[in-house]
PDB file of N, CA and C in Angstrom:
ATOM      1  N   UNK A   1     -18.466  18.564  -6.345  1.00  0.00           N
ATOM      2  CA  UNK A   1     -18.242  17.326  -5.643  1.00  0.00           C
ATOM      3  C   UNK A   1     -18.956  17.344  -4.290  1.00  0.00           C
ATOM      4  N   UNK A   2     -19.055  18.255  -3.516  1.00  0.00           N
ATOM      5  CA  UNK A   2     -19.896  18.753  -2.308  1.00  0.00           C
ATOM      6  C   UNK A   2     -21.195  18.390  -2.691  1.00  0.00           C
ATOM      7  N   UNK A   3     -21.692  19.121  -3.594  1.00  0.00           N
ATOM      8  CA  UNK A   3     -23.020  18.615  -3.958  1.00  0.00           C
ATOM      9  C   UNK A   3     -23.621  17.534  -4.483  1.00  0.00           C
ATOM     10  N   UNK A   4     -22.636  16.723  -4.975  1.00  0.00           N
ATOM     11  CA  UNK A   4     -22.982  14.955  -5.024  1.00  0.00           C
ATOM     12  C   UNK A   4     -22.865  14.591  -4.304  1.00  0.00           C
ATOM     13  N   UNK A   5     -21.782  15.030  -3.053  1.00  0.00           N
ATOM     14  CA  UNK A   5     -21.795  14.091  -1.916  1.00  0.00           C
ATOM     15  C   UNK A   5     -23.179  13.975  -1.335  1.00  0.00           C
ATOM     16  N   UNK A   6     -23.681  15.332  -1.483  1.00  0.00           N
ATOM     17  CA  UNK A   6     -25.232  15.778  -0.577  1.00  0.00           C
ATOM     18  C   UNK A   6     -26.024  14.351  -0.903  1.00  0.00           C
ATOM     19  N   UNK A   7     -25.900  15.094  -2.488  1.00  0.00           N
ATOM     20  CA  UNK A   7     -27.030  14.074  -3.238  1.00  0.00           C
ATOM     21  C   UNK A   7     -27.213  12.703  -2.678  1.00  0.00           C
ATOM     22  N   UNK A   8     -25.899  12.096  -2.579  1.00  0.00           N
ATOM     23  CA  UNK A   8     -26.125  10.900  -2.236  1.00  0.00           C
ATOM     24  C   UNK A   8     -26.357  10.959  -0.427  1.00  0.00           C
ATOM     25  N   UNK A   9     -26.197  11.740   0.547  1.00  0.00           N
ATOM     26  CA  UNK A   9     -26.242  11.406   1.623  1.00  0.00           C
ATOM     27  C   UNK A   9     -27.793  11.741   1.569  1.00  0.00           C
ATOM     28  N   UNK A  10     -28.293  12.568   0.650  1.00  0.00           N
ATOM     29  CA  UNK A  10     -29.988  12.820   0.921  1.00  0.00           C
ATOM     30  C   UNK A  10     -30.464  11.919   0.268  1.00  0.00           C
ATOM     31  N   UNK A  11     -29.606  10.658  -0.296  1.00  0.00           N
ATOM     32  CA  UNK A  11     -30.881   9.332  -0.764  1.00  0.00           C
ATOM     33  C   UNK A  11     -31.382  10.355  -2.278  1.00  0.00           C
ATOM     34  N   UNK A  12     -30.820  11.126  -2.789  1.00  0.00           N
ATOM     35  CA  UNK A  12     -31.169  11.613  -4.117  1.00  0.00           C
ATOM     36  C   UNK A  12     -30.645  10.542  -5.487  1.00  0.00           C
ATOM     37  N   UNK A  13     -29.822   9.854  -4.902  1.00  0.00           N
ATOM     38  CA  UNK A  13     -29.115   8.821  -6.009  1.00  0.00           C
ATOM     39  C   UNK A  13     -29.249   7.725  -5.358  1.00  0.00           C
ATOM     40  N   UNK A  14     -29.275   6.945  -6.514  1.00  0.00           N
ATOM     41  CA  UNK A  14     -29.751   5.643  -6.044  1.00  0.00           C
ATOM     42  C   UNK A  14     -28.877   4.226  -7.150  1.00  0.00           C
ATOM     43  N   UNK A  15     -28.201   3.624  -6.634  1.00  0.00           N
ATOM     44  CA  UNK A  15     -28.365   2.985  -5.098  1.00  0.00           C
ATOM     45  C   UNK A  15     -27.652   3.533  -4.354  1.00  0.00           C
ATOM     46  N   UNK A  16     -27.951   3.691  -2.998  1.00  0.00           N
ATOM     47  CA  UNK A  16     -27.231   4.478  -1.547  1.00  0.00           C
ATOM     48  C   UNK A  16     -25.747   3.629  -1.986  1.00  0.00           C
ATOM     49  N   UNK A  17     -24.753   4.502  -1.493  1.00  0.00           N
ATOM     50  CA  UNK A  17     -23.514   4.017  -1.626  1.00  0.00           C
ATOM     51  C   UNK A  17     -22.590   5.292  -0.899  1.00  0.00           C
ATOM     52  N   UNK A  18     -23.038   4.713   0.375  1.00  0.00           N
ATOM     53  CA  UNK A  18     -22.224   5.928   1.474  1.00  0.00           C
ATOM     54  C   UNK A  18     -20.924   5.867   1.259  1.00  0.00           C
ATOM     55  N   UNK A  19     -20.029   5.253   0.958  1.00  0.00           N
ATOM     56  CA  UNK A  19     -18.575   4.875   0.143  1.00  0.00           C
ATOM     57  C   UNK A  19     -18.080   6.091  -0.334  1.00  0.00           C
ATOM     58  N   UNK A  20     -18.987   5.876  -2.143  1.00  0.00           N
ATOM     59  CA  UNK A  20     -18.945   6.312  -2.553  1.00  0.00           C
ATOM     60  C   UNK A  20     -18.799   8.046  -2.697  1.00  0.00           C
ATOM     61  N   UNK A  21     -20.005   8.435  -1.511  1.00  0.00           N
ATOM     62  CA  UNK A  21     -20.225   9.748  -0.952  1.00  0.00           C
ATOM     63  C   UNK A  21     -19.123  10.326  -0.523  1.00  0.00           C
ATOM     64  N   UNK A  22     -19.032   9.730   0.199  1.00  0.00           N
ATOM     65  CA  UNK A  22     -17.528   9.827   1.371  1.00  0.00           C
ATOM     66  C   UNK A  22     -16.682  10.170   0.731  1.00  0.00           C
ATOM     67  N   UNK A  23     -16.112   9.596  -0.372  1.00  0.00           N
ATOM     68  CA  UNK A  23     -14.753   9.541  -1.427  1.00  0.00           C
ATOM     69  C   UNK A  23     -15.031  10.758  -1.875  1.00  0.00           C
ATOM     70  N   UNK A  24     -15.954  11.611  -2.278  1.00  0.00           N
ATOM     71  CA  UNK A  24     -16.210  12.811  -3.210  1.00  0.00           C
ATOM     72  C   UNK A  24     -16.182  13.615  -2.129  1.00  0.00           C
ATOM     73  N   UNK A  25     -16.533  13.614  -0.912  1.00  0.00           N
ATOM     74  CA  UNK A  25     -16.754  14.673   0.129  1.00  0.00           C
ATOM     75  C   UNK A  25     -15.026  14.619   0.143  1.00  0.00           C
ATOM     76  N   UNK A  26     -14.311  13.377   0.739  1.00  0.00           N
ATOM     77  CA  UNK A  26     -13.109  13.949   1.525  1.00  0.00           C
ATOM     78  C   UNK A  26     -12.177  14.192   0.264  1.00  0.00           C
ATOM     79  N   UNK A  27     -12.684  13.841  -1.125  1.00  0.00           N
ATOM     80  CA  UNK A  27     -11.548  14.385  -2.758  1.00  0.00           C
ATOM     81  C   UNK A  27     -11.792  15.914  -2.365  1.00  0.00           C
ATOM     82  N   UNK A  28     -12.951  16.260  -2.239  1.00  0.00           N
ATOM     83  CA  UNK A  28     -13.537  18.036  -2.431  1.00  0.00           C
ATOM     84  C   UNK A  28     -12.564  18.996  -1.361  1.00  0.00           C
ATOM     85  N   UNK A  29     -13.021  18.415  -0.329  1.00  0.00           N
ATOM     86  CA  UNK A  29     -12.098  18.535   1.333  1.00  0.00           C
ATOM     87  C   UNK A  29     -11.010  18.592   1.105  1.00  0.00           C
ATOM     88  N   UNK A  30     -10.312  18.083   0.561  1.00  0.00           N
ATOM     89  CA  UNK A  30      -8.773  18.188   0.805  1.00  0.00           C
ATOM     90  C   UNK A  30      -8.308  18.800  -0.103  1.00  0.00           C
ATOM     91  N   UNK A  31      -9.153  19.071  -1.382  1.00  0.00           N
ATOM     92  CA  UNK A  31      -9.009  19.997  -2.546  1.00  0.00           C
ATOM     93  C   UNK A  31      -8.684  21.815  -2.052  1.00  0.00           C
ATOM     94  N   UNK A  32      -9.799  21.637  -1.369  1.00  0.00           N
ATOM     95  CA  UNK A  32     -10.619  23.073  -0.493  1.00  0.00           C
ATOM     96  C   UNK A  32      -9.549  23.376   0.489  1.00  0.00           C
ATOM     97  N   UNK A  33      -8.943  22.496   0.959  1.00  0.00           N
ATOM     98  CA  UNK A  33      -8.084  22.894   2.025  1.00  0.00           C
ATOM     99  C   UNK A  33      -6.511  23.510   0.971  1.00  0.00           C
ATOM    100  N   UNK A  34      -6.196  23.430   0.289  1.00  0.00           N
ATOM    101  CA  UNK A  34      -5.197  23.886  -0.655  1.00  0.00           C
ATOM    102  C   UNK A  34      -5.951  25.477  -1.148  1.00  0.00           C
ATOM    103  N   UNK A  35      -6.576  25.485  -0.820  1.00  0.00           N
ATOM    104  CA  UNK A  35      -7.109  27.533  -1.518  1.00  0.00           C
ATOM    105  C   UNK A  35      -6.661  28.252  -0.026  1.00  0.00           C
ATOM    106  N   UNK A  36      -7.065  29.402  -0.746  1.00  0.00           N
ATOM    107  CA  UNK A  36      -6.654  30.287   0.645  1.00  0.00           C
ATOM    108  C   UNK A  36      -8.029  30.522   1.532  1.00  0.00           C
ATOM    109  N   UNK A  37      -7.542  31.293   2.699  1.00  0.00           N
ATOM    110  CA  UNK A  37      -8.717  31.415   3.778  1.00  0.00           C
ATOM    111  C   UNK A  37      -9.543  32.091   3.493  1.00  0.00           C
ATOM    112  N   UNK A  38      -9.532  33.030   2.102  1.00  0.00           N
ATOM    113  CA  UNK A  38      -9.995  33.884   1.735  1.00  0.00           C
ATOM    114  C   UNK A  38     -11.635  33.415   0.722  1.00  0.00           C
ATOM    115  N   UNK A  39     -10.883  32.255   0.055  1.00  0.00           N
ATOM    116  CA  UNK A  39     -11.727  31.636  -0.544  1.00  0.00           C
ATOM    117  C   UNK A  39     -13.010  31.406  -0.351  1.00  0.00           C
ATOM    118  N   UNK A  40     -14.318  31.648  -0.492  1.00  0.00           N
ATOM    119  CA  UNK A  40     -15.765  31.968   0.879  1.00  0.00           C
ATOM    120  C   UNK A  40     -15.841  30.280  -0.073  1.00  0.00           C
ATOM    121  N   UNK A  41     -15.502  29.990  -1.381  1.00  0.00           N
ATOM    122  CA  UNK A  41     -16.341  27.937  -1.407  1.00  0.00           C
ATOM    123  C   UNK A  41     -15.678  26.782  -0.946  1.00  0.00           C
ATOM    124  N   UNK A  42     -14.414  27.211  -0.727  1.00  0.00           N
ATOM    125  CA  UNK A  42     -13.920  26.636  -0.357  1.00  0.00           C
ATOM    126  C   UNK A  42     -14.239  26.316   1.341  1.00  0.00           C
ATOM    127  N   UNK A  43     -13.943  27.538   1.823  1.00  0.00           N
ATOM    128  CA  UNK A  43     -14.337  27.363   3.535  1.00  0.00           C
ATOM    129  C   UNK A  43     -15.892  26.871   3.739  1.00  0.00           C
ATOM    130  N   UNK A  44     -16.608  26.941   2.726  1.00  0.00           N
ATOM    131  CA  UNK A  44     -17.876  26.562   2.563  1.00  0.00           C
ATOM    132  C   UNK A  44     -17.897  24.862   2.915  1.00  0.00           C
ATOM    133  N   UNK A  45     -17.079  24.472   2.272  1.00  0.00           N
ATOM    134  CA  UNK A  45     -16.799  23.407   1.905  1.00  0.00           C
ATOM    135  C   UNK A  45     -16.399  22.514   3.707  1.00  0.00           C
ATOM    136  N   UNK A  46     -15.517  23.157   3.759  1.00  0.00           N
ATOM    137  CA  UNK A  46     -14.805  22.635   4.595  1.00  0.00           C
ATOM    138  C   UNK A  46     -15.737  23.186   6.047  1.00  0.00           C
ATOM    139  N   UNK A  47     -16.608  23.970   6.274  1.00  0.00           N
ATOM    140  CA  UNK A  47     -17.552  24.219   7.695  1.00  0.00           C
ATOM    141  C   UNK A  47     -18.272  22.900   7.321  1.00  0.00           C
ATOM    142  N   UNK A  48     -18.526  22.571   6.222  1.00  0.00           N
ATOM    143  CA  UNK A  48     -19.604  21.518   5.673  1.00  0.00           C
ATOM    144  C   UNK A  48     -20.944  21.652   6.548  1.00  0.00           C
ATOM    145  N   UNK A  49     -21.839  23.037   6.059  1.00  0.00           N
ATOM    146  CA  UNK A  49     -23.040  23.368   7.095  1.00  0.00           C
ATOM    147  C   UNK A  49     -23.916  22.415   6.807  1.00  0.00           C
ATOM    148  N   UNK A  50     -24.425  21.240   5.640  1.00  0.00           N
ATOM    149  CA  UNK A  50     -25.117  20.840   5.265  1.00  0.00           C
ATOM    150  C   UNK A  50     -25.132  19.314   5.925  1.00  0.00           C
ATOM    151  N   UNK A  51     -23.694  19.335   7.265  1.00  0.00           N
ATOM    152  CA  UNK A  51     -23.620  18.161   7.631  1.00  0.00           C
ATOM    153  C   UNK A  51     -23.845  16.965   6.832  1.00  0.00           C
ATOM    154  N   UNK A  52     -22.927  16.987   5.648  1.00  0.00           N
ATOM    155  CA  UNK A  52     -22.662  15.813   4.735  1.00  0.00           C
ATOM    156  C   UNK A  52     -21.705  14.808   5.680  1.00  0.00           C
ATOM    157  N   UNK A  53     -20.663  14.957   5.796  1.00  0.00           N
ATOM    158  CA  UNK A  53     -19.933  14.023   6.551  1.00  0.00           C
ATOM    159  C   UNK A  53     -21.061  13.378   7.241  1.00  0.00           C
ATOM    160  N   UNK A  54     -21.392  14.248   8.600  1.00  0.00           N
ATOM    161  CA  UNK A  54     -21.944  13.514   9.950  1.00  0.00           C
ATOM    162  C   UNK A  54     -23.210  12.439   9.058  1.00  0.00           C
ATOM    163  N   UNK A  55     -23.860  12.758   8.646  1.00  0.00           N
ATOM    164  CA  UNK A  55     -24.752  11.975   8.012  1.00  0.00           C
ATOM    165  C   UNK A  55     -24.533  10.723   7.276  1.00  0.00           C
ATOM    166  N   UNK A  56     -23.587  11.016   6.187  1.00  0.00           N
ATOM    167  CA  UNK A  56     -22.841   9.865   5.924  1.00  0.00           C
ATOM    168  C   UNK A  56     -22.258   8.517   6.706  1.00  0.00           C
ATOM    169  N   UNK A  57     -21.419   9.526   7.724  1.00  0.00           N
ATOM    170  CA  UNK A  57     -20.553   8.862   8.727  1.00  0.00           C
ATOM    171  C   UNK A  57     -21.624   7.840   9.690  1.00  0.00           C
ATOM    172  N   UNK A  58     -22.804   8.328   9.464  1.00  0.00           N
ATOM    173  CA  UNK A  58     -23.470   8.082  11.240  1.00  0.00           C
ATOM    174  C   UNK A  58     -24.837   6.937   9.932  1.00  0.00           C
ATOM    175  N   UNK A  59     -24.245   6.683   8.921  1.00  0.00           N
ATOM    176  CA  UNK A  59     -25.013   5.618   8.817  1.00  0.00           C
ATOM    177  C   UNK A  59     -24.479   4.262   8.226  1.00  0.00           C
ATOM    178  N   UNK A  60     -23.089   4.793   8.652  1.00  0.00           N
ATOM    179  CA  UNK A  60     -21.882   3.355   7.965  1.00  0.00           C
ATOM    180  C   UNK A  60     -22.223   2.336   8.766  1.00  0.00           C
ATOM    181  N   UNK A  61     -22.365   1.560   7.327  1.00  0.00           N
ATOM    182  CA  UNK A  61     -21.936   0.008   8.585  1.00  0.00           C
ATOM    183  C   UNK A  61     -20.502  -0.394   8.345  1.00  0.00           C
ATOM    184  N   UNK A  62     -20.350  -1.190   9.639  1.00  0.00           N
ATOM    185  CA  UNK A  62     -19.093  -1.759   9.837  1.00  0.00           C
ATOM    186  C   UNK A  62     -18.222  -1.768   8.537  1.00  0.00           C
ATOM    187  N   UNK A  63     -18.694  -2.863   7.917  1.00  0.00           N
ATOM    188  CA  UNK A  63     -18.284  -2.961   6.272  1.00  0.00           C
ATOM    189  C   UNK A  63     -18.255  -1.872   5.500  1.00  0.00           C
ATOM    190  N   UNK A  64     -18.992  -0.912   5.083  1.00  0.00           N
ATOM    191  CA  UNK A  64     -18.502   0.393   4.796  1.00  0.00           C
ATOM    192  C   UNK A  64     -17.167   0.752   4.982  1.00  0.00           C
ATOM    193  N   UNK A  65     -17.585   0.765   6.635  1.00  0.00           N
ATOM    194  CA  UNK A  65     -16.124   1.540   7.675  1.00  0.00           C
ATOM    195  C   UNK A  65     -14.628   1.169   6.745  1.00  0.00           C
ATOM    196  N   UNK A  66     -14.932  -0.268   6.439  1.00  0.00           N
ATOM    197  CA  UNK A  66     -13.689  -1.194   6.559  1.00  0.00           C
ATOM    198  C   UNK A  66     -13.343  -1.040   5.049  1.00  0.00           C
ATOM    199  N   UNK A  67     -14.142  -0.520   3.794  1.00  0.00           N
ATOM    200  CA  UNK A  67     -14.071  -0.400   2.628  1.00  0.00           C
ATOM    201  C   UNK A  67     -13.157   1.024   2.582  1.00  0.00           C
ATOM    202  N   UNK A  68     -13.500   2.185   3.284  1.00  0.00           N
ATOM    203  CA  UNK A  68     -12.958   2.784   3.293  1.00  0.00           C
ATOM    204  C   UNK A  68     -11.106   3.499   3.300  1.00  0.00           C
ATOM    205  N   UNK A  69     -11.004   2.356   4.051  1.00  0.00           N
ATOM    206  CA  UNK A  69      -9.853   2.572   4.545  1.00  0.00           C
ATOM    207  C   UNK A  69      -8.873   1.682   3.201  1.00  0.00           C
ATOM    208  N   UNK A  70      -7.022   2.438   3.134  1.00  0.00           N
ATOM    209  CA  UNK A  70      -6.759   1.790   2.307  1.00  0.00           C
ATOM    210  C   UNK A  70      -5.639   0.937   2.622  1.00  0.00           C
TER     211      UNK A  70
END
């Protein structure tokens, strides 16, 4: 799920649907946060070095923003 999120924040899928991204990053995230500290994919997950979030996040528009939320 990390790695689709990528996909789509690197414009690898098409059509862009930062939404979409988002929903698989923070399903994965909160998945990851239930393992232990020990876990190295999980914490992988959750440093998120590949700056999926910020990327995502930093190209929402308003409407996005507002899709998001429930």
């Amino acid at each position: 799920m990390y790695d689709l999120a990528d996909l789509y924040a690197s414009d690898d899928i098409e059509p862009r649907n930062d939404v979409v991204a988002l929903m698989w990053l923070e399903v994965v995230t909160e998945f990851s946060k239930t393992y232990p500290k020990g876990n190295e994919g999980a914490q992988y997950i959750l440093r998120d070095p590949k700056q999926v979030r910020q990327r995502l996040e930093s190209r929402m528009t308003t409407h996005d923003q507002r899709q998001r939320k429930p």
